[in-house]
PDB file of N, CA and C in Angstrom:
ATOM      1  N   UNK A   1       1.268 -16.624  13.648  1.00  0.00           N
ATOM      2  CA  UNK A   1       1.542 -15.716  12.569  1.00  0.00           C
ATOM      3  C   UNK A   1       1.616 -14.280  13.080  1.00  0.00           C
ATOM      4  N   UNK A   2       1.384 -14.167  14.487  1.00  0.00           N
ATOM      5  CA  UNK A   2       1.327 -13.117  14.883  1.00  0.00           C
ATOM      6  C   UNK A   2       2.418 -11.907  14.663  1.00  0.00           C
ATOM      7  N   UNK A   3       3.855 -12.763  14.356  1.00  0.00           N
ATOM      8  CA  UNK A   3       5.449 -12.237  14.241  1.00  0.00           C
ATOM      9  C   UNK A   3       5.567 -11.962  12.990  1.00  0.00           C
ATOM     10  N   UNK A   4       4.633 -12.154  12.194  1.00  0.00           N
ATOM     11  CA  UNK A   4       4.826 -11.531  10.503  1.00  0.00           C
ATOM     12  C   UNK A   4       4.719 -10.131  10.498  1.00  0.00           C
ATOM     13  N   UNK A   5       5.363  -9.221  10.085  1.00  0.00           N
ATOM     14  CA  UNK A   5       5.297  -7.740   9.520  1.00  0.00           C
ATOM     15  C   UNK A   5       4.061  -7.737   8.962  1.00  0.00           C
ATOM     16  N   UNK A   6       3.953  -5.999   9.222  1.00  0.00           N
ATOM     17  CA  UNK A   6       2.638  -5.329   9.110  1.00  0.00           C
ATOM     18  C   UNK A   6       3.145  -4.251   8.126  1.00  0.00           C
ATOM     19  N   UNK A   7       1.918  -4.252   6.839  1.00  0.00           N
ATOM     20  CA  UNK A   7       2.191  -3.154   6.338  1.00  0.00           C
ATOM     21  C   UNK A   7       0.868  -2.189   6.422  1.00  0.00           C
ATOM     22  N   UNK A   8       0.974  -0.981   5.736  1.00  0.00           N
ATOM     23  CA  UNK A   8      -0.528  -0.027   5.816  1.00  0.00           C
ATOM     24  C   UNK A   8      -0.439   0.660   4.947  1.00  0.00           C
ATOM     25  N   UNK A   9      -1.272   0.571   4.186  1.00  0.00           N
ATOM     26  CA  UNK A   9      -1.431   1.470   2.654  1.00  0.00           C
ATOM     27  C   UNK A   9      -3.037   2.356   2.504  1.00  0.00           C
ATOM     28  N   UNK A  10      -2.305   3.145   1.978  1.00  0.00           N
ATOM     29  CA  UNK A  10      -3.911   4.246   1.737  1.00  0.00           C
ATOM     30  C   UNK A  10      -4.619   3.717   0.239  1.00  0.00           C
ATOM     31  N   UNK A  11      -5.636   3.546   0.784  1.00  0.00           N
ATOM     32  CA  UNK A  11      -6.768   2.857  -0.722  1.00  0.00           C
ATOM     33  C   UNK A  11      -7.025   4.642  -1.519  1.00  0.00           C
ATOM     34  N   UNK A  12      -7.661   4.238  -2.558  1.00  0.00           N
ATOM     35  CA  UNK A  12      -8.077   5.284  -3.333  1.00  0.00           C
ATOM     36  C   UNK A  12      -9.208   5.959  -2.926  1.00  0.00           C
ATOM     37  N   UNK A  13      -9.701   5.005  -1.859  1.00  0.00           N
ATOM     38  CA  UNK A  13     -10.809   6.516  -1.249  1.00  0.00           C
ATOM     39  C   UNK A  13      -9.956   6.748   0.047  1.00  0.00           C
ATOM     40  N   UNK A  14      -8.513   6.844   0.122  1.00  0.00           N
ATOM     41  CA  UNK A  14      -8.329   7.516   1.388  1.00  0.00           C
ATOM     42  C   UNK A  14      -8.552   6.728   2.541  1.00  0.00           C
ATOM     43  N   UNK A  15      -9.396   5.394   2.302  1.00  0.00           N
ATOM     44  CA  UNK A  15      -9.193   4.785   3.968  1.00  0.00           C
ATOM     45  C   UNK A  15      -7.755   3.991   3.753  1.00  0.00           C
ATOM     46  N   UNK A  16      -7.640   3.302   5.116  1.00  0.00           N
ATOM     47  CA  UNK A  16      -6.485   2.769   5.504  1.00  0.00           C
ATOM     48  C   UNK A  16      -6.421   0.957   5.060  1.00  0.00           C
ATOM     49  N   UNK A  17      -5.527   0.702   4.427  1.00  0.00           N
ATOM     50  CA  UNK A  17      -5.421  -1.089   4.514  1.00  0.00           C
ATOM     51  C   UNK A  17      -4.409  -1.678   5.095  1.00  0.00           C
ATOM     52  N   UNK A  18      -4.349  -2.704   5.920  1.00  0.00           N
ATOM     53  CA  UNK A  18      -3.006  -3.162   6.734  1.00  0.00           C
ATOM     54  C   UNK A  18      -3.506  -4.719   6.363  1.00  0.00           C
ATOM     55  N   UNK A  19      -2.422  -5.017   5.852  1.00  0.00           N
ATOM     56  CA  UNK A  19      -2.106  -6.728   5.666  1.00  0.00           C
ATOM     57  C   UNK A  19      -0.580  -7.081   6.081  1.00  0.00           C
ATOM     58  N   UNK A  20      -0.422  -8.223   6.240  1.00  0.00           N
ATOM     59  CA  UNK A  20       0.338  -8.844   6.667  1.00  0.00           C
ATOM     60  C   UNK A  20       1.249  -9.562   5.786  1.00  0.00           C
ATOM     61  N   UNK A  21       2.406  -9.128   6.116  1.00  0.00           N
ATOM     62  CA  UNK A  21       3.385  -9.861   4.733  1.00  0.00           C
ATOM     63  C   UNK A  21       3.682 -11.585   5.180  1.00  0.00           C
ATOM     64  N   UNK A  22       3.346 -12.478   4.360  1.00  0.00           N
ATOM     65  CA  UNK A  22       3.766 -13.628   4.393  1.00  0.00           C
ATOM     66  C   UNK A  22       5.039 -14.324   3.560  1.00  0.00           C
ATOM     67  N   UNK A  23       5.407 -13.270   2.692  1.00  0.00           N
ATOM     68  CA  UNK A  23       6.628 -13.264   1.546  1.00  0.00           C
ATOM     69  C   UNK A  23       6.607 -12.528   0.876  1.00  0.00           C
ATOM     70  N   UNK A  24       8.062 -12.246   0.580  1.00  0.00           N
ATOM     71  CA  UNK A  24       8.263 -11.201  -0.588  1.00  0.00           C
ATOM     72  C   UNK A  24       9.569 -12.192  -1.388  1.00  0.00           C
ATOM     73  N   UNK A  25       9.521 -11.402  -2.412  1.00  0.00           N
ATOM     74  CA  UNK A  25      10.531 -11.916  -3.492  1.00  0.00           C
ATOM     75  C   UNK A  25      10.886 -10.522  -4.667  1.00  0.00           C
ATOM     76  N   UNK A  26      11.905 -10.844  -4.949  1.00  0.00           N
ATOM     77  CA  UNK A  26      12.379 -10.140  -6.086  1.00  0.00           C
ATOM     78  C   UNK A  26      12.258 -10.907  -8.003  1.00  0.00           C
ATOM     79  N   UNK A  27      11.808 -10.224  -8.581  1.00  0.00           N
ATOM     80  CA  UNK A  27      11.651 -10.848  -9.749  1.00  0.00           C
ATOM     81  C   UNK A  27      11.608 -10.118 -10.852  1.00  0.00           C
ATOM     82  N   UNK A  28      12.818 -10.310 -11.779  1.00  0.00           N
ATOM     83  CA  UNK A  28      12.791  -9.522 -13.057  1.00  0.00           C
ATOM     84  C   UNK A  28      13.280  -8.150 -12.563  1.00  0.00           C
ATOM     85  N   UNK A  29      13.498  -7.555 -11.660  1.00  0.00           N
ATOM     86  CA  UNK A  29      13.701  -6.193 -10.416  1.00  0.00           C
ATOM     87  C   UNK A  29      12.998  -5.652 -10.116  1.00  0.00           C
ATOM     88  N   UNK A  30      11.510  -6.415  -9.689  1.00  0.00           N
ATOM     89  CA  UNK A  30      10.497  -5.902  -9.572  1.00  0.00           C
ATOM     90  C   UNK A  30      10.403  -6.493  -7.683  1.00  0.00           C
ATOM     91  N   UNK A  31       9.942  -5.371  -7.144  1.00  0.00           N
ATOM     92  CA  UNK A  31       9.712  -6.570  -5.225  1.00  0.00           C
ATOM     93  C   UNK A  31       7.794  -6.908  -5.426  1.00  0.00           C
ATOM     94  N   UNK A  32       7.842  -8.026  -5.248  1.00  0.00           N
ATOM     95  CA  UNK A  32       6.588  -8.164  -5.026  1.00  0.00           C
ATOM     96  C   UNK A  32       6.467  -8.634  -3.379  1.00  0.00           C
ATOM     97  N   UNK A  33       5.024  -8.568  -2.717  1.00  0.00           N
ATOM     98  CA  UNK A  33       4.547  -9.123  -1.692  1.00  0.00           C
ATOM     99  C   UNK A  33       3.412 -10.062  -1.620  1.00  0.00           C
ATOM    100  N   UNK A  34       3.747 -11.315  -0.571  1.00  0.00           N
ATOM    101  CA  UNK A  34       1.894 -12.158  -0.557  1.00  0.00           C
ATOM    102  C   UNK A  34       1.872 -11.820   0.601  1.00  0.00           C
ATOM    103  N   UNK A  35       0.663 -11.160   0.548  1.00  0.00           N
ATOM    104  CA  UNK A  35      -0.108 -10.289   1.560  1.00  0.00           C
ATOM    105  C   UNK A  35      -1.710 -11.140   1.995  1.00  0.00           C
ATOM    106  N   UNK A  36      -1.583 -10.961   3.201  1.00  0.00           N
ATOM    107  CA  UNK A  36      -3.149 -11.626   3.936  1.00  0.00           C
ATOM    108  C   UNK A  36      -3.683 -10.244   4.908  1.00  0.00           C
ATOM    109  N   UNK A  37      -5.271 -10.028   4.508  1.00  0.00           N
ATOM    110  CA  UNK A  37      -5.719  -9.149   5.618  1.00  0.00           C
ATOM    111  C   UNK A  37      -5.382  -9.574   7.164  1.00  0.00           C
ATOM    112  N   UNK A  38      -5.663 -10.944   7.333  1.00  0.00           N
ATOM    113  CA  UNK A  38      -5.986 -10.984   8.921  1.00  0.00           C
ATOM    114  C   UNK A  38      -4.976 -12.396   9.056  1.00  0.00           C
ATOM    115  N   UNK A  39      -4.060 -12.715  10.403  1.00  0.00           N
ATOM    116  CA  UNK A  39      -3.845 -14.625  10.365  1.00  0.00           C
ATOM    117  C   UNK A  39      -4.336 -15.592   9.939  1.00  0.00           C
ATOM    118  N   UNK A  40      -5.932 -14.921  10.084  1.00  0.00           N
ATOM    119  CA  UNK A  40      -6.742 -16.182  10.042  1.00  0.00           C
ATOM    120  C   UNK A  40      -7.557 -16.693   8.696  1.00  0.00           C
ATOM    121  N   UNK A  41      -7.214 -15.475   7.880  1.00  0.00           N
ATOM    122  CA  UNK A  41      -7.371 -15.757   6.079  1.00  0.00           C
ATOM    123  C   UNK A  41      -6.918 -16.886   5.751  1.00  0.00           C
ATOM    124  N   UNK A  42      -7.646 -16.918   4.619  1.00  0.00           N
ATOM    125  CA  UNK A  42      -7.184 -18.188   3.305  1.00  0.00           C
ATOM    126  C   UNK A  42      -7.037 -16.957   2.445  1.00  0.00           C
ATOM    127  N   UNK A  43      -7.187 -16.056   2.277  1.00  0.00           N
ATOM    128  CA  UNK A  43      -7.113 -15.085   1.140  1.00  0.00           C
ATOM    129  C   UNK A  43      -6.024 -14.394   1.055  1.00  0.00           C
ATOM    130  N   UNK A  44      -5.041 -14.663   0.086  1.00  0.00           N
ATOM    131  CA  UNK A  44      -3.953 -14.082  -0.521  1.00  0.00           C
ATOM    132  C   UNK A  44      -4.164 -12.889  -1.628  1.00  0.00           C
ATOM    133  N   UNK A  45      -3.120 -11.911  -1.330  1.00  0.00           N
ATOM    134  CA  UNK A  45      -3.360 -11.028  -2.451  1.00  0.00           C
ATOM    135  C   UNK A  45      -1.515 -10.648  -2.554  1.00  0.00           C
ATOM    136  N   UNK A  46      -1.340 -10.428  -4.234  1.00  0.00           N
ATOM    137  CA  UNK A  46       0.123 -10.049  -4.867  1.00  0.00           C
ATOM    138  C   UNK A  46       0.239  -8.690  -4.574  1.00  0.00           C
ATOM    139  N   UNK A  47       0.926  -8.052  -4.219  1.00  0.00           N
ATOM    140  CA  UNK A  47       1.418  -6.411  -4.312  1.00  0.00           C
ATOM    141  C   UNK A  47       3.092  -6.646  -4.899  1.00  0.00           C
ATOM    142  N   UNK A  48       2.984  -5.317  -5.842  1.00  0.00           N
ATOM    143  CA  UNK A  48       4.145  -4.764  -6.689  1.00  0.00           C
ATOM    144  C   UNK A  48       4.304  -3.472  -6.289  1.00  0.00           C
ATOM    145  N   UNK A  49       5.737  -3.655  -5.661  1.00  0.00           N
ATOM    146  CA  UNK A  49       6.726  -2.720  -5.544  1.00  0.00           C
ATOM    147  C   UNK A  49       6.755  -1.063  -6.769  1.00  0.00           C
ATOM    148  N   UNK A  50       6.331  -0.301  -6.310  1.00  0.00           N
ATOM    149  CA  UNK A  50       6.173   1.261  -7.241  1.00  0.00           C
ATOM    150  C   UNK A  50       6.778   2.219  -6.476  1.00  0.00           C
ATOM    151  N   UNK A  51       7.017   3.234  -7.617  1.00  0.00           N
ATOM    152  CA  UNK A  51       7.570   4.569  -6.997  1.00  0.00           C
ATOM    153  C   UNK A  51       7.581   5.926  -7.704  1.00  0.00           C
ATOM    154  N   UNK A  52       6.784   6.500  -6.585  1.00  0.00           N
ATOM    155  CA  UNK A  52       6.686   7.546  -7.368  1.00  0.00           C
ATOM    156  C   UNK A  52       7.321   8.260  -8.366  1.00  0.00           C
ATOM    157  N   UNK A  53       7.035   9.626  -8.870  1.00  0.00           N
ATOM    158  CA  UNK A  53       8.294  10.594  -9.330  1.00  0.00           C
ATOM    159  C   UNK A  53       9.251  11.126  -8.128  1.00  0.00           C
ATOM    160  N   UNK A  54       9.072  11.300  -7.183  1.00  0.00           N
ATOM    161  CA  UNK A  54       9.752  12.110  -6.228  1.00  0.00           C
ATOM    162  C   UNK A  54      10.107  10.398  -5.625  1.00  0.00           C
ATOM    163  N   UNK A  55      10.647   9.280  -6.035  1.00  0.00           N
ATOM    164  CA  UNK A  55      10.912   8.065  -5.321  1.00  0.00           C
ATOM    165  C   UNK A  55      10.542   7.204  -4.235  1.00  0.00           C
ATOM    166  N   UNK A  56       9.380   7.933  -3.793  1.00  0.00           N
ATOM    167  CA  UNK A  56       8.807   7.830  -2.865  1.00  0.00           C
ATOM    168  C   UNK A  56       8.089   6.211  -3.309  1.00  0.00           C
ATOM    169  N   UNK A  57       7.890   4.928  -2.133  1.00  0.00           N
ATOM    170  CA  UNK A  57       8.124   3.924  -2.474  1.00  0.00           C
ATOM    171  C   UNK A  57       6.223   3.117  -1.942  1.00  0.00           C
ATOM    172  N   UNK A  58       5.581   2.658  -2.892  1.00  0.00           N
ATOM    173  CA  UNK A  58       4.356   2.728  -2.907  1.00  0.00           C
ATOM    174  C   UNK A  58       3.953   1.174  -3.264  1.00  0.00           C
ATOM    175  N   UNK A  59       3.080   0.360  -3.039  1.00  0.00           N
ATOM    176  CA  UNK A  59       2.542  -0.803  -3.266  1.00  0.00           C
ATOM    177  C   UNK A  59       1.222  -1.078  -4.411  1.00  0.00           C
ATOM    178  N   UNK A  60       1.223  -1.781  -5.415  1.00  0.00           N
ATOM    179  CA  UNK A  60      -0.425  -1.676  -6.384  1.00  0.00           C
ATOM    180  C   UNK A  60      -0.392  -2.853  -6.266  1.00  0.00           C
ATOM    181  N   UNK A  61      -2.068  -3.232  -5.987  1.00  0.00           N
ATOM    182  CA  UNK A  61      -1.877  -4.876  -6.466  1.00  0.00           C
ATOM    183  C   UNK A  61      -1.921  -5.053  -7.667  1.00  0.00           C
ATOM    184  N   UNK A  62      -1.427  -6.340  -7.992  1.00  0.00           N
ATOM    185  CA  UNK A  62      -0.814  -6.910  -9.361  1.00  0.00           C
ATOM    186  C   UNK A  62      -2.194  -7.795 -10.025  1.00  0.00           C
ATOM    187  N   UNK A  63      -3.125  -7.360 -11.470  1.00  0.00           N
ATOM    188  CA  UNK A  63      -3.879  -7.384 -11.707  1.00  0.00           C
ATOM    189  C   UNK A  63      -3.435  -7.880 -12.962  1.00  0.00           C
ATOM    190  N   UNK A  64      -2.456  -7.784 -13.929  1.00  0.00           N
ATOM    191  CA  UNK A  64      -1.917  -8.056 -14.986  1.00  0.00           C
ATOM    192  C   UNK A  64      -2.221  -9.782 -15.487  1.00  0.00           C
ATOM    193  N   UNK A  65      -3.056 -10.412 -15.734  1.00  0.00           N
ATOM    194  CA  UNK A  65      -2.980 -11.817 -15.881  1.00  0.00           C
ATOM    195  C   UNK A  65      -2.212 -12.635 -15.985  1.00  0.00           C
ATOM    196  N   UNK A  66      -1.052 -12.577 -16.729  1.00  0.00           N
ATOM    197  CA  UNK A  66       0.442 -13.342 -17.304  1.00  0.00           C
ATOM    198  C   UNK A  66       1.313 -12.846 -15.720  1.00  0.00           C
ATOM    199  N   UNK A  67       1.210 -11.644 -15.220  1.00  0.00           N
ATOM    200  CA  UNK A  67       2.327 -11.048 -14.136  1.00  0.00           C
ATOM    201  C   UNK A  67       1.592 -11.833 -12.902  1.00  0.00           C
ATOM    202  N   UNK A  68       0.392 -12.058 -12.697  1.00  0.00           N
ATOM    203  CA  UNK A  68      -0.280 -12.607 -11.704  1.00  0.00           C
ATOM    204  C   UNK A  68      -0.106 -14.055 -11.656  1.00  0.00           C
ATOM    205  N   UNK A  69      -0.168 -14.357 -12.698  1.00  0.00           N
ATOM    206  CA  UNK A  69       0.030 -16.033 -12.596  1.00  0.00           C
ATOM    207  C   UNK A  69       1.765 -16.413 -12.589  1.00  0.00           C
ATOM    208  N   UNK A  70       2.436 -15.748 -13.196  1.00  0.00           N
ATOM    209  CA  UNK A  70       3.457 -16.008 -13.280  1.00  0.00           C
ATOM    210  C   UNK A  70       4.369 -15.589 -11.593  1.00  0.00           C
ATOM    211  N   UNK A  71       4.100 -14.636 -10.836  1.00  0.00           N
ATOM    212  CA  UNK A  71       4.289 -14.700  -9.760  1.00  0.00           C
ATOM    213  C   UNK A  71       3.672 -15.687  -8.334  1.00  0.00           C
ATOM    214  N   UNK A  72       2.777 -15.675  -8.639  1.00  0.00           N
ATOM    215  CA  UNK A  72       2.134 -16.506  -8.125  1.00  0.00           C
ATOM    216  C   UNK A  72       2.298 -17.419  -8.099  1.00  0.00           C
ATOM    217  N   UNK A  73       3.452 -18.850  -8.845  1.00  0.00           N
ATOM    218  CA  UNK A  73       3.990 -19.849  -9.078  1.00  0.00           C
ATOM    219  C   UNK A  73       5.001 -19.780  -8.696  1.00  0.00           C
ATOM    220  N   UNK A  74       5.857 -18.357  -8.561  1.00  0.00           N
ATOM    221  CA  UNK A  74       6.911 -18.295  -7.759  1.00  0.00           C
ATOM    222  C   UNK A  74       6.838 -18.241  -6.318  1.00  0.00           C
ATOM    223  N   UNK A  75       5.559 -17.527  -5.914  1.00  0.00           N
ATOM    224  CA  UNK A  75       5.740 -17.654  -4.686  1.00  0.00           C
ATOM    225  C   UNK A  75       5.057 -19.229  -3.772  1.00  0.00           C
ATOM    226  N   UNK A  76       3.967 -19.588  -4.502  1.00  0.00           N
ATOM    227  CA  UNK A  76       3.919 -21.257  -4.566  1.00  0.00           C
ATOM    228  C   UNK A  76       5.138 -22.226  -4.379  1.00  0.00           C
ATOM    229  N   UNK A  77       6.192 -21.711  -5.237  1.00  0.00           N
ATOM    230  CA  UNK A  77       7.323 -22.375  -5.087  1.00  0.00           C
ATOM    231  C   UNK A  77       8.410 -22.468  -4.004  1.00  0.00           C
ATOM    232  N   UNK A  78       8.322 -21.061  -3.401  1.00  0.00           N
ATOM    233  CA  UNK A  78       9.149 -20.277  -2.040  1.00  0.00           C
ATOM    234  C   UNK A  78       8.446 -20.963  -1.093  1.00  0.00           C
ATOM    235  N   UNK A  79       6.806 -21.217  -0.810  1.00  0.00           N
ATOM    236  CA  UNK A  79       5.975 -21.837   0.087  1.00  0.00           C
ATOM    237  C   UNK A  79       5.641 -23.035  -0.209  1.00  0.00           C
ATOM    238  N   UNK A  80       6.530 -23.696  -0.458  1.00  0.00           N
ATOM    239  CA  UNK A  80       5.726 -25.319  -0.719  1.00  0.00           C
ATOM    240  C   UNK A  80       6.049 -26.223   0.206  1.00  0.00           C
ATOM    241  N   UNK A  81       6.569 -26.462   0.944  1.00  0.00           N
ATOM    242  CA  UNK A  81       6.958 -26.862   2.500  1.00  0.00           C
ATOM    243  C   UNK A  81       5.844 -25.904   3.472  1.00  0.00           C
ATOM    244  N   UNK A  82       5.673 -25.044   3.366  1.00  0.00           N
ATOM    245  CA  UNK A  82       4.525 -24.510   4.256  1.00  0.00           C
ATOM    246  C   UNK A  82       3.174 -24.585   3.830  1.00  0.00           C
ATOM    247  N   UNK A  83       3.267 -25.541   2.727  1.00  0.00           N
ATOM    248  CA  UNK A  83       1.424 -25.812   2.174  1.00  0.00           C
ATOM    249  C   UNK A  83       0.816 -24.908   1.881  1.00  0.00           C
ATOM    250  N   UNK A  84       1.431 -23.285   1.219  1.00  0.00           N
ATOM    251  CA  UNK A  84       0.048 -22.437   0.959  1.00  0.00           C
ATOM    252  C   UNK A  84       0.306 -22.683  -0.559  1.00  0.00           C
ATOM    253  N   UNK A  85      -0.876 -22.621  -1.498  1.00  0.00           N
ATOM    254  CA  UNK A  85      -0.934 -22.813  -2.644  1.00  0.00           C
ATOM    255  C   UNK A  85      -1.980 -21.332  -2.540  1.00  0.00           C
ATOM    256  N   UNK A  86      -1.621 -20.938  -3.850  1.00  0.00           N
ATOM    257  CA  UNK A  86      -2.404 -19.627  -4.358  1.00  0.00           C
ATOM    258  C   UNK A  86      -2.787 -19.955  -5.508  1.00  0.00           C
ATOM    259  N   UNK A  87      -4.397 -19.784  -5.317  1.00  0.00           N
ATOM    260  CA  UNK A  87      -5.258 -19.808  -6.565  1.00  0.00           C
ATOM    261  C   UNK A  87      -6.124 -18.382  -7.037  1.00  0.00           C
ATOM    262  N   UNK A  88      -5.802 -18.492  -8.336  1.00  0.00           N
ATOM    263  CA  UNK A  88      -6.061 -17.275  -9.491  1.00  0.00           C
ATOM    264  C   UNK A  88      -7.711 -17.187  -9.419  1.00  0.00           C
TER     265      UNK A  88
END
Protein backbone atom coordinates (compact mmCIF):
# COMPACT_ATOMS: atom_id res chain seq x y z
CA UNK A 1 0.00 0.00 0.00
CA UNK A 2 2.94 1.87 0.12
CA UNK A 3 2.05 3.47 -3.73
CA UNK A 4 -1.25 5.00 -2.44
CA UNK A 5 -1.21 8.95 -2.34
CA UNK A 6 -0.62 10.97 0.59
CA UNK A 7 -2.62 13.69 1.70
CA UNK A 8 -1.92 16.41 4.79
CA UNK A 9 -4.42 18.51 6.34
CA UNK A 10 -4.23 21.04 9.22
CA UNK A 11 -6.60 19.92 12.27
CA UNK A 12 -8.27 22.71 14.23
CA UNK A 13 -5.60 22.96 16.71
CA UNK A 14 -3.13 23.61 13.96
CA UNK A 15 -1.30 20.22 14.10
CA UNK A 16 -0.72 18.30 10.99
CA UNK A 17 -2.84 15.01 9.69
CA UNK A 18 -1.59 12.82 6.74
CA UNK A 19 -3.69 9.81 5.65
CA UNK A 20 -3.61 7.89 2.86
CA UNK A 21 -6.12 7.85 0.07
CA UNK A 22 -7.51 4.39 -0.65
CA UNK A 23 -10.49 5.87 -2.97
CA UNK A 24 -12.17 8.63 -4.01
CA UNK A 25 -15.42 9.01 -5.85
CA UNK A 26 -17.65 11.63 -7.06
CA UNK A 27 -21.24 11.77 -5.84
CA UNK A 28 -24.18 14.04 -6.29
CA UNK A 29 -20.87 16.69 -7.25
CA UNK A 30 -19.59 16.29 -4.20
CA UNK A 31 -15.52 14.44 -4.20
CA UNK A 32 -15.37 12.41 -1.34
CA UNK A 33 -12.20 10.35 0.03
CA UNK A 34 -11.60 6.77 2.13
CA UNK A 35 -8.82 7.74 3.96
CA UNK A 36 -6.54 5.41 6.42
CA UNK A 37 -3.94 6.98 8.94
CA UNK A 38 -1.25 4.35 8.48
CA UNK A 39 -1.13 0.82 5.76
CA UNK A 40 -1.50 -1.01 8.48
CA UNK A 41 -5.09 0.31 9.78
CA UNK A 42 -8.42 -1.29 9.78
CA UNK A 43 -9.65 2.23 10.38
CA UNK A 44 -11.36 4.07 7.66
CA UNK A 45 -12.44 7.57 7.71
CA UNK A 46 -14.92 9.62 4.78
CA UNK A 47 -13.57 13.15 3.81
CA UNK A 48 -15.73 15.73 1.69
CA UNK A 49 -14.41 17.77 -0.81
CA UNK A 50 -14.88 21.92 0.43
CA UNK A 51 -13.92 25.23 -0.62
CA UNK A 52 -13.36 28.04 0.62
CA UNK A 53 -14.60 31.69 -0.31
CA UNK A 54 -11.41 32.56 -2.08
CA UNK A 55 -11.79 28.64 -3.79
CA UNK A 56 -9.25 27.48 -2.14
CA UNK A 57 -9.85 23.55 -1.95
CA UNK A 58 -10.11 21.97 1.68
CA UNK A 59 -11.19 18.41 3.14
CA UNK A 60 -14.03 17.94 6.46
CA UNK A 61 -14.79 14.68 7.55
CA UNK A 62 -18.24 13.63 6.75
CA UNK A 63 -20.22 13.32 10.08
CA UNK A 64 -23.78 13.79 8.61
CA UNK A 65 -25.52 10.27 9.39
CA UNK A 66 -27.72 9.67 6.10
CA UNK A 67 -24.31 11.33 3.99
CA UNK A 68 -22.09 8.85 5.99
CA UNK A 69 -23.91 5.84 5.46
CA UNK A 70 -24.98 6.54 2.21
CA UNK A 71 -21.38 7.02 0.97
CA UNK A 72 -20.04 4.57 2.63
CA UNK A 73 -22.09 1.88 0.61
CA UNK A 74 -20.77 3.46 -2.30
CA UNK A 75 -17.52 3.12 -1.58
CA UNK A 76 -18.15 -0.62 -0.19
CA UNK A 77 -19.38 -1.06 -3.57
CA UNK A 78 -16.13 0.44 -5.62
CA UNK A 79 -14.13 -2.05 -3.02
CA UNK A 80 -15.81 -5.21 -3.02
CA UNK A 81 -13.31 -7.33 -4.90
CA UNK A 82 -10.69 -5.87 -2.54
CA UNK A 83 -12.64 -7.04 0.69
CA UNK A 84 -12.72 -3.71 2.60
CA UNK A 85 -16.13 -3.30 4.10
CA UNK A 86 -16.72 -0.03 6.15
CA UNK A 87 -18.52 -0.06 9.29
CA UNK A 88 -20.52 2.98 10.81
Amino acid sequence: MSDKEMITMTGEDGSELSFYVLEQTKFLGNEYLLVTESPESEEVFLLKEAKSETEEVYYVFVEEEKELSTVSELFEELLEDVGIEVEQ
